[in-house]
PDB file of N, CA and C in Angstrom:
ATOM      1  N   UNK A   1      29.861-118.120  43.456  1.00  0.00           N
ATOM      2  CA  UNK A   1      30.615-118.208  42.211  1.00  0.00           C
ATOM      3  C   UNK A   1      32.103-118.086  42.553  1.00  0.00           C
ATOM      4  N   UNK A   2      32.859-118.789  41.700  1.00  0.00           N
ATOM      5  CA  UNK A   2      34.308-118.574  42.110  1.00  0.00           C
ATOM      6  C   UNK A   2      35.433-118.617  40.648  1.00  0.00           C
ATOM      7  N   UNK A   3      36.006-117.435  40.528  1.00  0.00           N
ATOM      8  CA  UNK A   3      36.575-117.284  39.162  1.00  0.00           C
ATOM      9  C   UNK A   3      37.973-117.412  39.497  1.00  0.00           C
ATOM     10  N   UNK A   4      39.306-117.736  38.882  1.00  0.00           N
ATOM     11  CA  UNK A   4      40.846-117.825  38.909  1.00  0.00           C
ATOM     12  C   UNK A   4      40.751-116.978  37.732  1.00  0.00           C
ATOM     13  N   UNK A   5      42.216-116.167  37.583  1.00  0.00           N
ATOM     14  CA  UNK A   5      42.890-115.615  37.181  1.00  0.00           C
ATOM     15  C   UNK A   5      44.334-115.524  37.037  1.00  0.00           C
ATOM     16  N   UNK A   6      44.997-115.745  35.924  1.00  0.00           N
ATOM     17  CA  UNK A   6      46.654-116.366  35.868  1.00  0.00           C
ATOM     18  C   UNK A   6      46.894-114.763  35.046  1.00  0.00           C
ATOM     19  N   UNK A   7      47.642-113.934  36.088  1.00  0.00           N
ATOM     20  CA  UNK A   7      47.947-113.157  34.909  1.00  0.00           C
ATOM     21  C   UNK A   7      49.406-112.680  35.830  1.00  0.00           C
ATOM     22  N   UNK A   8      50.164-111.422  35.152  1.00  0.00           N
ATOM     23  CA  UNK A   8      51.750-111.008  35.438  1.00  0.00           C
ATOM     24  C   UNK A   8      51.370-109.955  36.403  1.00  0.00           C
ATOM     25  N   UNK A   9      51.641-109.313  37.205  1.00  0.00           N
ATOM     26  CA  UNK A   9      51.894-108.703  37.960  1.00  0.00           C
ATOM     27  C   UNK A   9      51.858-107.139  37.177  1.00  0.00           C
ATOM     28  N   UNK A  10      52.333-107.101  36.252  1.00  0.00           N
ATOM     29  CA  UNK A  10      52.431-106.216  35.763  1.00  0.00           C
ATOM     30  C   UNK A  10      50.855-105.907  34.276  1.00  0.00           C
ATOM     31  N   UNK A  11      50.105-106.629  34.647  1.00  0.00           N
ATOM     32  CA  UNK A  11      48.819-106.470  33.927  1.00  0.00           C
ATOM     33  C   UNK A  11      47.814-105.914  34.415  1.00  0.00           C
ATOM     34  N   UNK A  12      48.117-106.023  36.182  1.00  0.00           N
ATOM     35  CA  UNK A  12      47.187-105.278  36.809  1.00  0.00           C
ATOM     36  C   UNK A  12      46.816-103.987  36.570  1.00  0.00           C
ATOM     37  N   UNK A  13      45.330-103.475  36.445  1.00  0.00           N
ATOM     38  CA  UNK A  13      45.470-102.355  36.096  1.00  0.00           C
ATOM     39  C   UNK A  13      43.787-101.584  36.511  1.00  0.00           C
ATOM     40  N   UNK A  14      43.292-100.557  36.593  1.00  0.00           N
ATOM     41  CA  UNK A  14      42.008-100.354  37.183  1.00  0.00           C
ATOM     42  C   UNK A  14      41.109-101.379  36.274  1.00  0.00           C
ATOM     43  N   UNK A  15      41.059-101.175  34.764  1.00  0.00           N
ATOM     44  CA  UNK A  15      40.259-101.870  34.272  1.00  0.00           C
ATOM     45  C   UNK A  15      40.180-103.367  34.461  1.00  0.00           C
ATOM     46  N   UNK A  16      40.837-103.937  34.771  1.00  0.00           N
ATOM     47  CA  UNK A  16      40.797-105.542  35.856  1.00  0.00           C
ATOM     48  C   UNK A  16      40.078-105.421  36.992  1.00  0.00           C
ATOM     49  N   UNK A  17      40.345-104.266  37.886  1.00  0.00           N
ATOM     50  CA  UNK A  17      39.545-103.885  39.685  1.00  0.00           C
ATOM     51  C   UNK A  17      38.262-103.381  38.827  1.00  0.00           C
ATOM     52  N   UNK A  18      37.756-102.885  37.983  1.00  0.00           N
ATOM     53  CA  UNK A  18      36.646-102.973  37.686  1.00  0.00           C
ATOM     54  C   UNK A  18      35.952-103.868  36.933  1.00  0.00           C
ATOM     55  N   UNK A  19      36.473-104.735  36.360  1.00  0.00           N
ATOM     56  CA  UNK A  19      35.787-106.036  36.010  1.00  0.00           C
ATOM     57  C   UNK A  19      35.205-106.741  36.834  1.00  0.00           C
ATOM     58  N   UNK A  20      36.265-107.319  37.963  1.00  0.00           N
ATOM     59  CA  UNK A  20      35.921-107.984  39.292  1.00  0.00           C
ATOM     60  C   UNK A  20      34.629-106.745  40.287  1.00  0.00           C
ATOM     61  N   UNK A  21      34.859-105.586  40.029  1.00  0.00           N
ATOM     62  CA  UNK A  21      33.918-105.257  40.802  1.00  0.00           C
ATOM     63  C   UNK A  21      32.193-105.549  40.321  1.00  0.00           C
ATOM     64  N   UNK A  22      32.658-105.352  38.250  1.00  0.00           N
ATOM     65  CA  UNK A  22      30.778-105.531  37.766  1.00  0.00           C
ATOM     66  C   UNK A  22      30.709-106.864  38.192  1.00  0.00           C
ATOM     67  N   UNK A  23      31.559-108.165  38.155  1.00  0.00           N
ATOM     68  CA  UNK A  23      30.932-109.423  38.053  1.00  0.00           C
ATOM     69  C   UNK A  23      30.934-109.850  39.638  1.00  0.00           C
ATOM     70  N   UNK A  24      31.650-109.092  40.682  1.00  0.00           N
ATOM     71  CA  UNK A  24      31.189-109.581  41.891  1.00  0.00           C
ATOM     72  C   UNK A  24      30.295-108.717  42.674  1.00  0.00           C
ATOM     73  N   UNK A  25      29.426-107.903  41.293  1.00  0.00           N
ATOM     74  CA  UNK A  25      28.956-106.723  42.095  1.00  0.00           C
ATOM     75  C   UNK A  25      27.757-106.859  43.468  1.00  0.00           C
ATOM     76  N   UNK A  26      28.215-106.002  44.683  1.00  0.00           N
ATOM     77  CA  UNK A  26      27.178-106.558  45.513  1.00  0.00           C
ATOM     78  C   UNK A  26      28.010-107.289  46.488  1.00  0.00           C
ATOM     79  N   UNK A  27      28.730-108.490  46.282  1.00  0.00           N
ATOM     80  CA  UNK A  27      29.088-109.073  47.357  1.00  0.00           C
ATOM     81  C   UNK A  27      30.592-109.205  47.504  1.00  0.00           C
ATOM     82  N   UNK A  28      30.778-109.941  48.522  1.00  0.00           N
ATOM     83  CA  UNK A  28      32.203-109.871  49.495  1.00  0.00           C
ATOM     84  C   UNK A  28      32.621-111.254  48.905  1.00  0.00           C
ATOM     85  N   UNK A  29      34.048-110.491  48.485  1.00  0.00           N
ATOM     86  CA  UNK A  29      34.835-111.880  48.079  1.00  0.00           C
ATOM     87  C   UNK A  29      36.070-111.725  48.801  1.00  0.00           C
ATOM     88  N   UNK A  30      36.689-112.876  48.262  1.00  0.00           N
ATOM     89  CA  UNK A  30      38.563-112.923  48.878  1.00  0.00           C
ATOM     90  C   UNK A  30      39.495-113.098  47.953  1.00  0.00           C
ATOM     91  N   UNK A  31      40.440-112.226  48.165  1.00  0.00           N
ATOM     92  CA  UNK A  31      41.564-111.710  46.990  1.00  0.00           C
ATOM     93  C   UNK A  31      42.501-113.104  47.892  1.00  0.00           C
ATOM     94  N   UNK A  32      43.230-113.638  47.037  1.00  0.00           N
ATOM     95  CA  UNK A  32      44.721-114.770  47.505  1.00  0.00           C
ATOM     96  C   UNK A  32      45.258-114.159  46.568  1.00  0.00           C
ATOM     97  N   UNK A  33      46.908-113.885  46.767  1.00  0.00           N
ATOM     98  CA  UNK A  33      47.437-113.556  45.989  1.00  0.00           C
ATOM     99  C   UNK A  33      49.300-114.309  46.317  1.00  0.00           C
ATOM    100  N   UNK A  34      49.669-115.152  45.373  1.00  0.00           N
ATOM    101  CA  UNK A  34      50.983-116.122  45.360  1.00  0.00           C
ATOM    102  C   UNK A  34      51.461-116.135  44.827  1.00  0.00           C
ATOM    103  N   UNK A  35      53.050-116.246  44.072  1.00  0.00           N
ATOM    104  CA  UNK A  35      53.697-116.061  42.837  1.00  0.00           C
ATOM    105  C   UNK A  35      53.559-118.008  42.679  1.00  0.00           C
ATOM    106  N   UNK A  36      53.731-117.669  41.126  1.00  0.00           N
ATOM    107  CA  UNK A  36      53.409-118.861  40.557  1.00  0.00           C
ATOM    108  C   UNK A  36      54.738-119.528  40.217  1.00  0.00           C
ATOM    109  N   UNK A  37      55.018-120.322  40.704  1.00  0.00           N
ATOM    110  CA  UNK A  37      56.446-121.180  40.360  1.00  0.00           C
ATOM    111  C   UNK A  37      56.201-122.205  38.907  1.00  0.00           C
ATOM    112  N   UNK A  38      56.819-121.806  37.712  1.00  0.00           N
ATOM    113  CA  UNK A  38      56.397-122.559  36.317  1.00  0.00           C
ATOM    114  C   UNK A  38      56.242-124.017  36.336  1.00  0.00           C
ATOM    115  N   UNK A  39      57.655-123.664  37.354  1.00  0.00           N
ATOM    116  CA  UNK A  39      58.364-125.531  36.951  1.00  0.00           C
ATOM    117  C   UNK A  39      57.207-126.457  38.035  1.00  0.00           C
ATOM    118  N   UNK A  40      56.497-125.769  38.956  1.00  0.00           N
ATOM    119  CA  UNK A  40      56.295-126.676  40.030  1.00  0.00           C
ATOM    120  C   UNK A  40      55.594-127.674  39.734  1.00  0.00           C
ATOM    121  N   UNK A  41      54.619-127.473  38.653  1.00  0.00           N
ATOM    122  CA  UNK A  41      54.217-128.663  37.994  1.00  0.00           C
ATOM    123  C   UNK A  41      54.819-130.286  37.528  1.00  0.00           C
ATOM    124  N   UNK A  42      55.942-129.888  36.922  1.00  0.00           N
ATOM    125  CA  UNK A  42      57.313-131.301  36.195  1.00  0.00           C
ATOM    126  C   UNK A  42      57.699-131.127  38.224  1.00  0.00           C
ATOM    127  N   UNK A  43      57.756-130.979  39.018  1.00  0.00           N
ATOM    128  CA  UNK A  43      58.235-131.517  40.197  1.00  0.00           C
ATOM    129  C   UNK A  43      57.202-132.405  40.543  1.00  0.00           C
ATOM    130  N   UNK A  44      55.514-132.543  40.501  1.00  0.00           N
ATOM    131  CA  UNK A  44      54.602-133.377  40.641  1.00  0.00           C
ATOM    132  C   UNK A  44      54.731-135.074  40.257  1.00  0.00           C
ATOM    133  N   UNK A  45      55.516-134.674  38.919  1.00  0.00           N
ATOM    134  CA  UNK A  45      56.280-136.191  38.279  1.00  0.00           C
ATOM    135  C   UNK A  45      56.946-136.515  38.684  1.00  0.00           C
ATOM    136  N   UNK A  46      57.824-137.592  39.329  1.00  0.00           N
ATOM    137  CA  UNK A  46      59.123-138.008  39.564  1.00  0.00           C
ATOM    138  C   UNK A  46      59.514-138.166  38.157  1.00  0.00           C
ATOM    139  N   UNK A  47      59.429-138.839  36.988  1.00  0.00           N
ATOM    140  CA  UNK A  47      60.034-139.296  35.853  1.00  0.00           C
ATOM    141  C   UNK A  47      60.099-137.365  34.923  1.00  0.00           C
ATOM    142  N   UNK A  48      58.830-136.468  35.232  1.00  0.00           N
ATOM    143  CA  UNK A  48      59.896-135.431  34.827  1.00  0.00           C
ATOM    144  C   UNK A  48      60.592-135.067  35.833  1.00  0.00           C
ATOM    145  N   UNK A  49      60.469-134.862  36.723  1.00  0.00           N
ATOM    146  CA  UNK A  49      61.469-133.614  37.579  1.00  0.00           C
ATOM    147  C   UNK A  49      62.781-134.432  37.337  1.00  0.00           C
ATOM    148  N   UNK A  50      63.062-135.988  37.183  1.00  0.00           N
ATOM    149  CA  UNK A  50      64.135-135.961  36.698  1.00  0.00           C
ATOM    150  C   UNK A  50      64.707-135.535  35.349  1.00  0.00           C
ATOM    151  N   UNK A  51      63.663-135.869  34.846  1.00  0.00           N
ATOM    152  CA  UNK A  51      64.404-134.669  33.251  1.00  0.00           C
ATOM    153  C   UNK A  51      64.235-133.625  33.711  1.00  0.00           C
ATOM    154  N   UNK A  52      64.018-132.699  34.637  1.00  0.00           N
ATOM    155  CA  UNK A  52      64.092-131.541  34.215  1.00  0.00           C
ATOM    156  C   UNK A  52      65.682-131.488  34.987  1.00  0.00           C
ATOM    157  N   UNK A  53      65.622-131.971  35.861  1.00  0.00           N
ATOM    158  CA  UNK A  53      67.338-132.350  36.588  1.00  0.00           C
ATOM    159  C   UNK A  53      68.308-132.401  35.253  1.00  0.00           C
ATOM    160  N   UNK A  54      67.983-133.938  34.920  1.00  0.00           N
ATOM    161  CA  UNK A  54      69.396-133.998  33.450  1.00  0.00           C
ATOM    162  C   UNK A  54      69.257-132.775  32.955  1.00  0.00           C
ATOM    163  N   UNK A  55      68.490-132.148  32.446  1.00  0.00           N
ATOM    164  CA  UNK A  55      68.403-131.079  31.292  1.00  0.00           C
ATOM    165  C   UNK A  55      69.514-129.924  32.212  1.00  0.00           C
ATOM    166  N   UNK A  56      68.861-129.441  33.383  1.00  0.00           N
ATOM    167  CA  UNK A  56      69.481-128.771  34.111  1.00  0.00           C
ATOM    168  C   UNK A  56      71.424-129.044  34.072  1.00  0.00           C
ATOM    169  N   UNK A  57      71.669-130.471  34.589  1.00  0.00           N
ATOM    170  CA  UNK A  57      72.871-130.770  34.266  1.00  0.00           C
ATOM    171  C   UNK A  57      73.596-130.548  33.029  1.00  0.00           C
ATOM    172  N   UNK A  58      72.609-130.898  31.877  1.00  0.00           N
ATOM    173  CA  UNK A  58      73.105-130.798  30.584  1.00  0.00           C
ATOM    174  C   UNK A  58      73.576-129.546  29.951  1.00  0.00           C
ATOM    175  N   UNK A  59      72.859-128.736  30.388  1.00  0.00           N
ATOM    176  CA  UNK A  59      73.092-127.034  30.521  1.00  0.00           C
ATOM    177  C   UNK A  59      74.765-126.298  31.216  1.00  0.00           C
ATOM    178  N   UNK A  60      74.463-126.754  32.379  1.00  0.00           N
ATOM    179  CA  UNK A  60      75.719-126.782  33.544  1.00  0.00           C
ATOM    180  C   UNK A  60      77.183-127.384  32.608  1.00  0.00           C
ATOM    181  N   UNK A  61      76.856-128.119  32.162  1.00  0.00           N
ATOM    182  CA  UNK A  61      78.175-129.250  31.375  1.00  0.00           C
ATOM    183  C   UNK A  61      78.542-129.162  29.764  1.00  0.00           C
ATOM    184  N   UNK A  62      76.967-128.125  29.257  1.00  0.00           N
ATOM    185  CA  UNK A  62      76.982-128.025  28.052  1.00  0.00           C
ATOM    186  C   UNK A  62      77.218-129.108  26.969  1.00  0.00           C
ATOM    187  N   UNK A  63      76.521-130.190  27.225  1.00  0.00           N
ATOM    188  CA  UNK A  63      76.323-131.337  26.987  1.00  0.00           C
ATOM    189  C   UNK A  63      75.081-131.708  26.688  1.00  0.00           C
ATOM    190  N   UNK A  64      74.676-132.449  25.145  1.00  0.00           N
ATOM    191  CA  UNK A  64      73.370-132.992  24.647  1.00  0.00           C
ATOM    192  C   UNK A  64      72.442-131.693  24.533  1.00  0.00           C
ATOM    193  N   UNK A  65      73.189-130.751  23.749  1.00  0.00           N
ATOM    194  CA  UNK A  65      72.128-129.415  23.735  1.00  0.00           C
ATOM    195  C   UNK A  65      72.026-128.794  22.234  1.00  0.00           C
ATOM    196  N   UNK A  66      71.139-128.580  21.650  1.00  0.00           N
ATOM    197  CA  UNK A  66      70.848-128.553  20.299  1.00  0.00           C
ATOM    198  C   UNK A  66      70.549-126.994  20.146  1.00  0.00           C
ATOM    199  N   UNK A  67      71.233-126.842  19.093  1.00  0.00           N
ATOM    200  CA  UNK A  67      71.870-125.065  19.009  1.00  0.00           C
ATOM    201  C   UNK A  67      70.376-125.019  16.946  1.00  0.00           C
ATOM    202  N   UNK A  68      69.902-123.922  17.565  1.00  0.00           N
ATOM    203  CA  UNK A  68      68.971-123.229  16.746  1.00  0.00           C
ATOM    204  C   UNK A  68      68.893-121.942  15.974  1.00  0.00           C
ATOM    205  N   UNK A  69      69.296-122.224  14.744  1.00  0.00           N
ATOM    206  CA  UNK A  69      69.729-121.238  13.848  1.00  0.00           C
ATOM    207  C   UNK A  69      68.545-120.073  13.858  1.00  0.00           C
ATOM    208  N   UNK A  70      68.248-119.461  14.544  1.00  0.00           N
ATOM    209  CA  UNK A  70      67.070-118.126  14.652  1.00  0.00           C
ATOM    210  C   UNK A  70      66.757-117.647  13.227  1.00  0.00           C
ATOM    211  N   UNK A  71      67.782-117.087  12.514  1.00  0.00           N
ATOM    212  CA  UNK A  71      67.829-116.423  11.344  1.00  0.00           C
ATOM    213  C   UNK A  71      67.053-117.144  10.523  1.00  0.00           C
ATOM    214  N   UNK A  72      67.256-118.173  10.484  1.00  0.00           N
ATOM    215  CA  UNK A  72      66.587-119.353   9.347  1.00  0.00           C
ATOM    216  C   UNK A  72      65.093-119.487   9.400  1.00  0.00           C
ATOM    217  N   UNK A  73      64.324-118.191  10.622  1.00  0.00           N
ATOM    218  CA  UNK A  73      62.772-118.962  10.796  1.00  0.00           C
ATOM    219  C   UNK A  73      62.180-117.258  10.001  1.00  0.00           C
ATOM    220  N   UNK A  74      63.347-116.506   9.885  1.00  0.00           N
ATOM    221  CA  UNK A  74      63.288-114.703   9.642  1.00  0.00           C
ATOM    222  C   UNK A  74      62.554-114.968   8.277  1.00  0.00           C
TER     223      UNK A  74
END
Protein backbone atom coordinates (compact mmCIF):
# COMPACT_ATOMS: atom_id res chain seq x y z
CA UNK A 1 0.00 0.00 0.00
CA UNK A 2 1.29 3.43 -0.56
CA UNK A 3 -0.38 6.69 0.89
CA UNK A 4 0.97 10.71 0.14
CA UNK A 5 0.44 13.29 2.40
CA UNK A 6 0.61 17.26 1.57
CA UNK A 7 0.61 18.87 4.79
CA UNK A 8 2.81 22.19 6.65
CA UNK A 9 5.45 21.36 8.66
CA UNK A 10 3.94 22.75 11.33
CA UNK A 11 0.84 20.13 11.48
CA UNK A 12 2.99 17.52 12.45
CA UNK A 13 2.02 16.25 15.53
CA UNK A 14 1.91 12.67 17.60
CA UNK A 15 -1.60 12.17 16.50
CA UNK A 16 -0.38 12.01 12.66
CA UNK A 17 2.83 9.38 13.97
CA UNK A 18 -0.01 7.50 15.25
CA UNK A 19 -2.23 7.33 12.44
CA UNK A 20 0.59 6.15 10.15
CA UNK A 21 1.52 3.75 12.82
CA UNK A 22 -2.50 2.04 13.04
CA UNK A 23 -2.64 2.02 9.14
CA UNK A 24 0.95 0.76 8.57
CA UNK A 25 0.61 -1.34 11.51
CA UNK A 26 3.07 -4.31 11.42
CA UNK A 27 5.20 -3.30 8.62
CA UNK A 28 8.26 -1.28 7.43
CA UNK A 29 7.75 1.67 5.43
CA UNK A 30 9.79 4.78 4.10
CA UNK A 31 9.37 8.30 5.32
CA UNK A 32 10.69 10.96 2.05
CA UNK A 33 10.50 14.07 3.26
CA UNK A 34 10.99 17.55 0.58
CA UNK A 35 9.74 21.03 0.74
CA UNK A 36 7.21 21.62 -1.78
CA UNK A 37 7.92 24.47 -4.24
CA UNK A 38 4.04 25.98 -5.18
CA UNK A 39 5.03 27.51 -8.31
CA UNK A 40 6.91 24.39 -9.65
CA UNK A 41 4.01 23.25 -11.29
CA UNK A 42 3.25 26.77 -13.90
CA UNK A 43 7.24 26.06 -14.59
CA UNK A 44 6.02 22.51 -16.27
CA UNK A 45 4.18 24.95 -18.91
CA UNK A 46 6.23 27.04 -21.01
CA UNK A 47 3.04 29.31 -21.96
CA UNK A 48 2.50 29.63 -18.01
CA UNK A 49 5.84 30.03 -16.58
CA UNK A 50 5.79 32.80 -18.97
CA UNK A 51 2.89 34.41 -17.34
CA UNK A 52 4.02 33.78 -14.32
CA UNK A 53 7.35 35.83 -15.56
CA UNK A 54 5.08 38.93 -16.98
CA UNK A 55 3.07 38.90 -13.80
CA UNK A 56 6.34 38.82 -11.87
CA UNK A 57 7.55 41.85 -14.06
CA UNK A 58 4.27 43.50 -13.72
CA UNK A 59 4.65 43.56 -9.97
CA UNK A 60 8.46 44.81 -10.19
CA UNK A 61 7.13 47.88 -12.55
CA UNK A 62 3.78 48.10 -10.92
CA UNK A 63 2.16 47.86 -14.06
CA UNK A 64 -1.32 46.04 -15.29
CA UNK A 65 -2.21 45.29 -11.57
CA UNK A 66 -5.74 45.46 -10.28
CA UNK A 67 -6.12 46.95 -6.75
CA UNK A 68 -9.09 45.19 -4.52
CA UNK A 69 -11.21 47.04 -2.28
CA UNK A 70 -11.13 44.31 0.87
CA UNK A 71 -13.66 46.32 2.87
CA UNK A 72 -16.32 45.92 0.24
CA UNK A 73 -16.42 41.85 0.69
CA UNK A 74 -16.77 42.83 5.01
Amino acid sequence: MQSSYRLNARDLDQQFIESLKTLFQGKEIEIIVYEVDETDYISRSETNQSRLLQAIENVENGTNLVEVNLEAFE
